[in-house]
PDB file of N, CA and C in Angstrom:
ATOM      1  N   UNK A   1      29.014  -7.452 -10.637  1.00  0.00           N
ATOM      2  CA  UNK A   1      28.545  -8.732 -10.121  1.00  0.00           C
ATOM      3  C   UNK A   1      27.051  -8.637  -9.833  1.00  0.00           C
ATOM      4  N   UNK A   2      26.380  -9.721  -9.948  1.00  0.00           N
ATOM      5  CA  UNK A   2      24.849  -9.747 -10.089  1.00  0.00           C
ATOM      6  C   UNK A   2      24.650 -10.232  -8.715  1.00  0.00           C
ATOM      7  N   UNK A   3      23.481  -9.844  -7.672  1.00  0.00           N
ATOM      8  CA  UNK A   3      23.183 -10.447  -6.552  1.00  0.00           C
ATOM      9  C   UNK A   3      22.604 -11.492  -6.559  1.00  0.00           C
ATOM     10  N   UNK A   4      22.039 -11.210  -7.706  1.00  0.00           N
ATOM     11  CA  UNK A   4      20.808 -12.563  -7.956  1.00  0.00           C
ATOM     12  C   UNK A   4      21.691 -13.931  -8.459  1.00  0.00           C
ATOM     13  N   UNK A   5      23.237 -13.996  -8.560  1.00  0.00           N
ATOM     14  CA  UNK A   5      24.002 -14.974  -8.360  1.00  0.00           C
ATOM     15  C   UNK A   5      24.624 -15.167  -7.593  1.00  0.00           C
ATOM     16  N   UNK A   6      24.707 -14.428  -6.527  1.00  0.00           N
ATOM     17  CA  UNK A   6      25.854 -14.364  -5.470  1.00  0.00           C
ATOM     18  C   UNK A   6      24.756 -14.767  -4.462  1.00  0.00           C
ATOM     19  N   UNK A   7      23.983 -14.701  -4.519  1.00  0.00           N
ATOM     20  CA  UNK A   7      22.672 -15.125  -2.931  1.00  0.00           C
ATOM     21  C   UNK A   7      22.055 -16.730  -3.561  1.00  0.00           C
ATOM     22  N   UNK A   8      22.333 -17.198  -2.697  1.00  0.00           N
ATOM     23  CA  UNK A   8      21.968 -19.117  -3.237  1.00  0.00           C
ATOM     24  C   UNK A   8      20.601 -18.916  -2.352  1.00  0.00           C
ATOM     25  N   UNK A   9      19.740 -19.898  -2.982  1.00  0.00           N
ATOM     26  CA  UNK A   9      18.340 -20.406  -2.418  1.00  0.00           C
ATOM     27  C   UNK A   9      18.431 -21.381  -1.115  1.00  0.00           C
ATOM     28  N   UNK A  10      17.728 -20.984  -0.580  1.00  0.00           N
ATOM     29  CA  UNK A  10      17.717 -22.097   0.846  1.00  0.00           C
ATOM     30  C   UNK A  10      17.014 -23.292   0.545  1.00  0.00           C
ATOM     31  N   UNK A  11      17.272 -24.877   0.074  1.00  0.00           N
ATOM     32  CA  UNK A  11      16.433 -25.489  -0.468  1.00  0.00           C
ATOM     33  C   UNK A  11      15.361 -26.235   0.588  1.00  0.00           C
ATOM     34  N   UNK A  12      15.811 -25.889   1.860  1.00  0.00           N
ATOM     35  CA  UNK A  12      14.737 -26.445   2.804  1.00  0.00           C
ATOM     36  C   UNK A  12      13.829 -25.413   2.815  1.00  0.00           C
ATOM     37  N   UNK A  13      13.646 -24.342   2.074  1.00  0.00           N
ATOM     38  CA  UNK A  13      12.296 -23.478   2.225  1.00  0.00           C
ATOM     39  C   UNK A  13      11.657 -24.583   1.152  1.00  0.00           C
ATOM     40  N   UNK A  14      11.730 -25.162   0.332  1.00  0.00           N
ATOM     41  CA  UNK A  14      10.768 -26.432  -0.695  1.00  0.00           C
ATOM     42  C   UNK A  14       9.797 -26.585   0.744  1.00  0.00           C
ATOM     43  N   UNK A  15      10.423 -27.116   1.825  1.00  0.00           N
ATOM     44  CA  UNK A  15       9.386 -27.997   2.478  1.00  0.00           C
ATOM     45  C   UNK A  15       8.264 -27.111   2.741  1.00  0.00           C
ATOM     46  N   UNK A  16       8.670 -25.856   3.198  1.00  0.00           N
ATOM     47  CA  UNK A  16       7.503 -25.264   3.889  1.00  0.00           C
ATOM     48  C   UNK A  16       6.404 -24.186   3.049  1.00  0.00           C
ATOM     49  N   UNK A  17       6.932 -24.270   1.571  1.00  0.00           N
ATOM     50  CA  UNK A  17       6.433 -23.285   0.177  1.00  0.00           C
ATOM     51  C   UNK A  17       5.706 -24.632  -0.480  1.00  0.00           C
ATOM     52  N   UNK A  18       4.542 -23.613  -0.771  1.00  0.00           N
ATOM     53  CA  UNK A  18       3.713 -24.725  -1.937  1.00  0.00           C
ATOM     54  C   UNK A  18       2.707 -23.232  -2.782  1.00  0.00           C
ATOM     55  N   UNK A  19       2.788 -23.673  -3.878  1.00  0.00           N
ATOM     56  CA  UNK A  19       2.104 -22.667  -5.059  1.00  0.00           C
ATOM     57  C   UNK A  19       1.362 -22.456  -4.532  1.00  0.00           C
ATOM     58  N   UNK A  20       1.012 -21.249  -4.550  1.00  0.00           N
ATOM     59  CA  UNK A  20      -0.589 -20.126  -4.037  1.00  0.00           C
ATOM     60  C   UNK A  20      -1.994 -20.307  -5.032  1.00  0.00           C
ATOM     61  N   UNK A  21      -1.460 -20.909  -5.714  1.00  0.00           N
ATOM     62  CA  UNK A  21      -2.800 -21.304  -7.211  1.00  0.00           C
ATOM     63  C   UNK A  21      -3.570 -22.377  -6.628  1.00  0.00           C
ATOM     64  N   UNK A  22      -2.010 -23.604  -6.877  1.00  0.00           N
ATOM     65  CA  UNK A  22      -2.502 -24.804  -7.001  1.00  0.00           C
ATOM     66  C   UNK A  22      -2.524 -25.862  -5.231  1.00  0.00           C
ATOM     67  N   UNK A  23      -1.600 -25.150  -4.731  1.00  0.00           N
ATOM     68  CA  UNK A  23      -1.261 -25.846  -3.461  1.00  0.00           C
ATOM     69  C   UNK A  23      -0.409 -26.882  -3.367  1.00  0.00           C
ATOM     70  N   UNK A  24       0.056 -27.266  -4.815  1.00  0.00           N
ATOM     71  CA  UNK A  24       0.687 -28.151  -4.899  1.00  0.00           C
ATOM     72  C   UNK A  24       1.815 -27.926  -4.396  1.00  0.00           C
ATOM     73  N   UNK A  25       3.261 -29.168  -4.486  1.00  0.00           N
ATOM     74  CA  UNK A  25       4.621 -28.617  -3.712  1.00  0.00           C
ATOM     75  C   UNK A  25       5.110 -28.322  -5.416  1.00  0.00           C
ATOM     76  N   UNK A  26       6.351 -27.585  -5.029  1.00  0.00           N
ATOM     77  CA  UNK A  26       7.111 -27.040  -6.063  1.00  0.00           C
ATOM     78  C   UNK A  26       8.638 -27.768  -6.420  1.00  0.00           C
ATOM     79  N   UNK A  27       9.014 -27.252  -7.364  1.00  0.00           N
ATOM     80  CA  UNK A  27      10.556 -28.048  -7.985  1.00  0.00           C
ATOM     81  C   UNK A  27      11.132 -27.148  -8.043  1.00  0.00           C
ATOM     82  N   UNK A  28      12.748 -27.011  -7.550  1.00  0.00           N
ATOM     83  CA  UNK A  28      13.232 -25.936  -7.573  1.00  0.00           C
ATOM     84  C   UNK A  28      14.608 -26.189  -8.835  1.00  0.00           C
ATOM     85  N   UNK A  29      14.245 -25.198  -9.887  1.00  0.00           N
ATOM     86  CA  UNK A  29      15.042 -24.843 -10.832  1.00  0.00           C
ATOM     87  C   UNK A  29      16.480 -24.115 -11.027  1.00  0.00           C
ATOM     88  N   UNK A  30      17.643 -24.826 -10.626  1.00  0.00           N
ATOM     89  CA  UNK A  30      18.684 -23.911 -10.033  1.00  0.00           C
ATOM     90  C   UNK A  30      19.264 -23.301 -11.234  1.00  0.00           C
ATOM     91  N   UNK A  31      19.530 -23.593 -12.295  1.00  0.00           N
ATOM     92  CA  UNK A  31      19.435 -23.242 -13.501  1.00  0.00           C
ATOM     93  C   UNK A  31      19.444 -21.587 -14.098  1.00  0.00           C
ATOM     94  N   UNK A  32      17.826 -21.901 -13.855  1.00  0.00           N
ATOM     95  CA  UNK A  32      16.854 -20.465 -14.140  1.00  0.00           C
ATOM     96  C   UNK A  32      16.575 -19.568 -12.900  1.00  0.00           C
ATOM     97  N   UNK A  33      16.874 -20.543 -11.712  1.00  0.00           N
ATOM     98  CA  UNK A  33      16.228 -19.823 -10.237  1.00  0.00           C
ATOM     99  C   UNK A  33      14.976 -19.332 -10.429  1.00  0.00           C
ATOM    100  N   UNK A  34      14.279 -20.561 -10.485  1.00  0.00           N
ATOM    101  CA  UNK A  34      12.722 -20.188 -10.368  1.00  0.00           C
ATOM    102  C   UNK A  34      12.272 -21.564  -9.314  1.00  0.00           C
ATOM    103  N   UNK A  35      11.030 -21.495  -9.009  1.00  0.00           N
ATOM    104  CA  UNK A  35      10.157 -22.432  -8.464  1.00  0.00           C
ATOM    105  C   UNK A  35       9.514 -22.782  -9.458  1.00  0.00           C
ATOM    106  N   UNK A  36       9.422 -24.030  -9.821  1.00  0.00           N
ATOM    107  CA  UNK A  36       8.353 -24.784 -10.763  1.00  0.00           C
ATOM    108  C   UNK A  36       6.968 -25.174 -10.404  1.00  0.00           C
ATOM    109  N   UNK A  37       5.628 -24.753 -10.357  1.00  0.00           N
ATOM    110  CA  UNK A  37       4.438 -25.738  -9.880  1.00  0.00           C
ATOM    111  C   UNK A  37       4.043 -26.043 -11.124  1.00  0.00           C
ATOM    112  N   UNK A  38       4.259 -27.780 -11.349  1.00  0.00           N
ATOM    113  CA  UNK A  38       4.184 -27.767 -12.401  1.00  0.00           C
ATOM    114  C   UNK A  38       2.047 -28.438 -12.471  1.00  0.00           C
ATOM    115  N   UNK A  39       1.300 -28.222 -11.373  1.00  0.00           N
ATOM    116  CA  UNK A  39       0.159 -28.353 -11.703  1.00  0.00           C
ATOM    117  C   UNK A  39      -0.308 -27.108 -12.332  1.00  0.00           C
ATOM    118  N   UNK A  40      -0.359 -25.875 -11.741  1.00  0.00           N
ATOM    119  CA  UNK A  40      -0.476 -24.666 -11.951  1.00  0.00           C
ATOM    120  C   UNK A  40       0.484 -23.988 -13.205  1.00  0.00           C
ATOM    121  N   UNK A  41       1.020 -25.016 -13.975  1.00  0.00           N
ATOM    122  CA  UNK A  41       1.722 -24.649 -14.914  1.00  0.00           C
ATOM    123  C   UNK A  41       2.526 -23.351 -14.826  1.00  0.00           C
ATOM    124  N   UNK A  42       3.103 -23.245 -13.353  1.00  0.00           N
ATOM    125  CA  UNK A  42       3.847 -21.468 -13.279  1.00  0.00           C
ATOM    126  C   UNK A  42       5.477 -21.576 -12.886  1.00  0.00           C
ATOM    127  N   UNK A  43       5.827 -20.870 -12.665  1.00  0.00           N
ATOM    128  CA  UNK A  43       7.323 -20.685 -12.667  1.00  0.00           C
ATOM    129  C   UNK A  43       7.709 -19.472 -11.895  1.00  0.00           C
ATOM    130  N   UNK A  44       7.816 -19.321 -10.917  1.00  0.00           N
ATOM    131  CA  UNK A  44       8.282 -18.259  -9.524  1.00  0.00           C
ATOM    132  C   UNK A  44       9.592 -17.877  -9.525  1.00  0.00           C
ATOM    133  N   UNK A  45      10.052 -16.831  -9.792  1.00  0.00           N
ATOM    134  CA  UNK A  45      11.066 -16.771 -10.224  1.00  0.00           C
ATOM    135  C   UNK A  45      11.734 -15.854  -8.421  1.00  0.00           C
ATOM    136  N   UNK A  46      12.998 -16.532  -8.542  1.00  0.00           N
ATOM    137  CA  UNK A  46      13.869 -16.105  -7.093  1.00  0.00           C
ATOM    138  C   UNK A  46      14.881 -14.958  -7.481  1.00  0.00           C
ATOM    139  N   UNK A  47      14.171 -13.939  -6.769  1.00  0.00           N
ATOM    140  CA  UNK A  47      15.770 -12.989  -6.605  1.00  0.00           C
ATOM    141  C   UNK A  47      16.236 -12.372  -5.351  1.00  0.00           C
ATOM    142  N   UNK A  48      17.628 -12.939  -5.392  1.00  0.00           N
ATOM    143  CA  UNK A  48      18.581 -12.006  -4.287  1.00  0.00           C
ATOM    144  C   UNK A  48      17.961 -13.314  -3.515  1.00  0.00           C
ATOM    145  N   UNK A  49      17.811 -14.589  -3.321  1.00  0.00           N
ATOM    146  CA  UNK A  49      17.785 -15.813  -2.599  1.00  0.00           C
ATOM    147  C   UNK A  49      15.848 -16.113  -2.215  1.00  0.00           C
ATOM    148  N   UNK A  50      15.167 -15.233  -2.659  1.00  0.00           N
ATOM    149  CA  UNK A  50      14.053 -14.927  -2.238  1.00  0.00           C
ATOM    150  C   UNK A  50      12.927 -15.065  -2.687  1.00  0.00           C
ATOM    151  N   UNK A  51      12.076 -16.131  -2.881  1.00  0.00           N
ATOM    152  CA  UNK A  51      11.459 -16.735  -3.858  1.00  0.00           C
ATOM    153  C   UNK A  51      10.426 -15.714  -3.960  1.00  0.00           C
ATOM    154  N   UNK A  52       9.952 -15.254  -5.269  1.00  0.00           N
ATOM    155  CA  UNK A  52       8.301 -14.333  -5.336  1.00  0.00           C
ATOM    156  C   UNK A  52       7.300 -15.262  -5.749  1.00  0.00           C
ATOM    157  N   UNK A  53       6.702 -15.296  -4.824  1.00  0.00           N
ATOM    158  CA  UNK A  53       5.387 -16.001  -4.861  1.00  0.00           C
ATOM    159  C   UNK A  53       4.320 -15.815  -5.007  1.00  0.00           C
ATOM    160  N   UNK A  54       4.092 -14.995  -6.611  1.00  0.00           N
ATOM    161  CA  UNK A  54       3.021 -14.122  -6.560  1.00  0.00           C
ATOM    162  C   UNK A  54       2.481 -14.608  -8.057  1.00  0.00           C
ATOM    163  N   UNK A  55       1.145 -14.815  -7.680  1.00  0.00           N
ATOM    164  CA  UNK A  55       1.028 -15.472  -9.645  1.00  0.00           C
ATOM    165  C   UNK A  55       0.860 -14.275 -10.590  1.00  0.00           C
ATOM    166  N   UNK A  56       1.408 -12.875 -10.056  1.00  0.00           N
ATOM    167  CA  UNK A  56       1.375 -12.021 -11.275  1.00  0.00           C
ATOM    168  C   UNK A  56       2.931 -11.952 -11.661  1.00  0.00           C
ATOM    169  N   UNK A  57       3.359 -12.124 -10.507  1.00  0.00           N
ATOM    170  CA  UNK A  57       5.360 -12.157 -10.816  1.00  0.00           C
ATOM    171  C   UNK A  57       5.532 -13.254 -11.532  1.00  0.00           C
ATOM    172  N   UNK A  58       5.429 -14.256 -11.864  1.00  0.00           N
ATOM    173  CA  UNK A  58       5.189 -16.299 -12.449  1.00  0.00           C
ATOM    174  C   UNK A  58       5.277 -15.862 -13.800  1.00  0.00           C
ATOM    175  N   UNK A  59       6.105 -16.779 -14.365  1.00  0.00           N
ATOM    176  CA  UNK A  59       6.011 -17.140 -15.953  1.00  0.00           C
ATOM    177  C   UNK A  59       5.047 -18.385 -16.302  1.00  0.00           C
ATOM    178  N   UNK A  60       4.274 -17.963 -17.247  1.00  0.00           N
ATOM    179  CA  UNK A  60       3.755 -19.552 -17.843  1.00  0.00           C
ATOM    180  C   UNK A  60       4.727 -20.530 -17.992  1.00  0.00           C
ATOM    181  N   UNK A  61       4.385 -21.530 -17.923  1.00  0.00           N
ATOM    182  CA  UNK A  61       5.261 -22.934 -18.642  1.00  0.00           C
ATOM    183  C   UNK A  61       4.741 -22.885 -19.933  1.00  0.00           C
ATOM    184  N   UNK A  62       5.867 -22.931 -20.866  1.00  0.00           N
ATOM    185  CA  UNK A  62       6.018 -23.461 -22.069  1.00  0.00           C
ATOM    186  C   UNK A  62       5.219 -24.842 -22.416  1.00  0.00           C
TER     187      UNK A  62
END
């Protein structure tokens, strides 16, 4: 069993998280379990419930 499915995201952390790039607020991707900023074109990816908020951890957007 994977942790990184068994630990759910807290979605009231949205209110108090905003991208470290752009400052903008974020979209949360339950899907992929990432954070979306979609000004900063990045993608924060959550593991074990725990968002990384680091723009070297971030995927580009497609």
């Amino acid at each position: 069993m994977n942790d990184e499915t068994t630990v759910s995201f807290d979605r009231r952390m949205l209110e108090a998280l905003v991208c470290p790039q752009s400052h903008a607020s974020l979209d949360y991707d339950a899907e992929k379990q990432e954070l979306i900023s979609r000004a900063a074109g990045l993608a924060f990816p959550i593991r074990n419930g725990i968002p990384i908020m680091l723009v070297d951890e971030a995927r580009t957007l497609d």
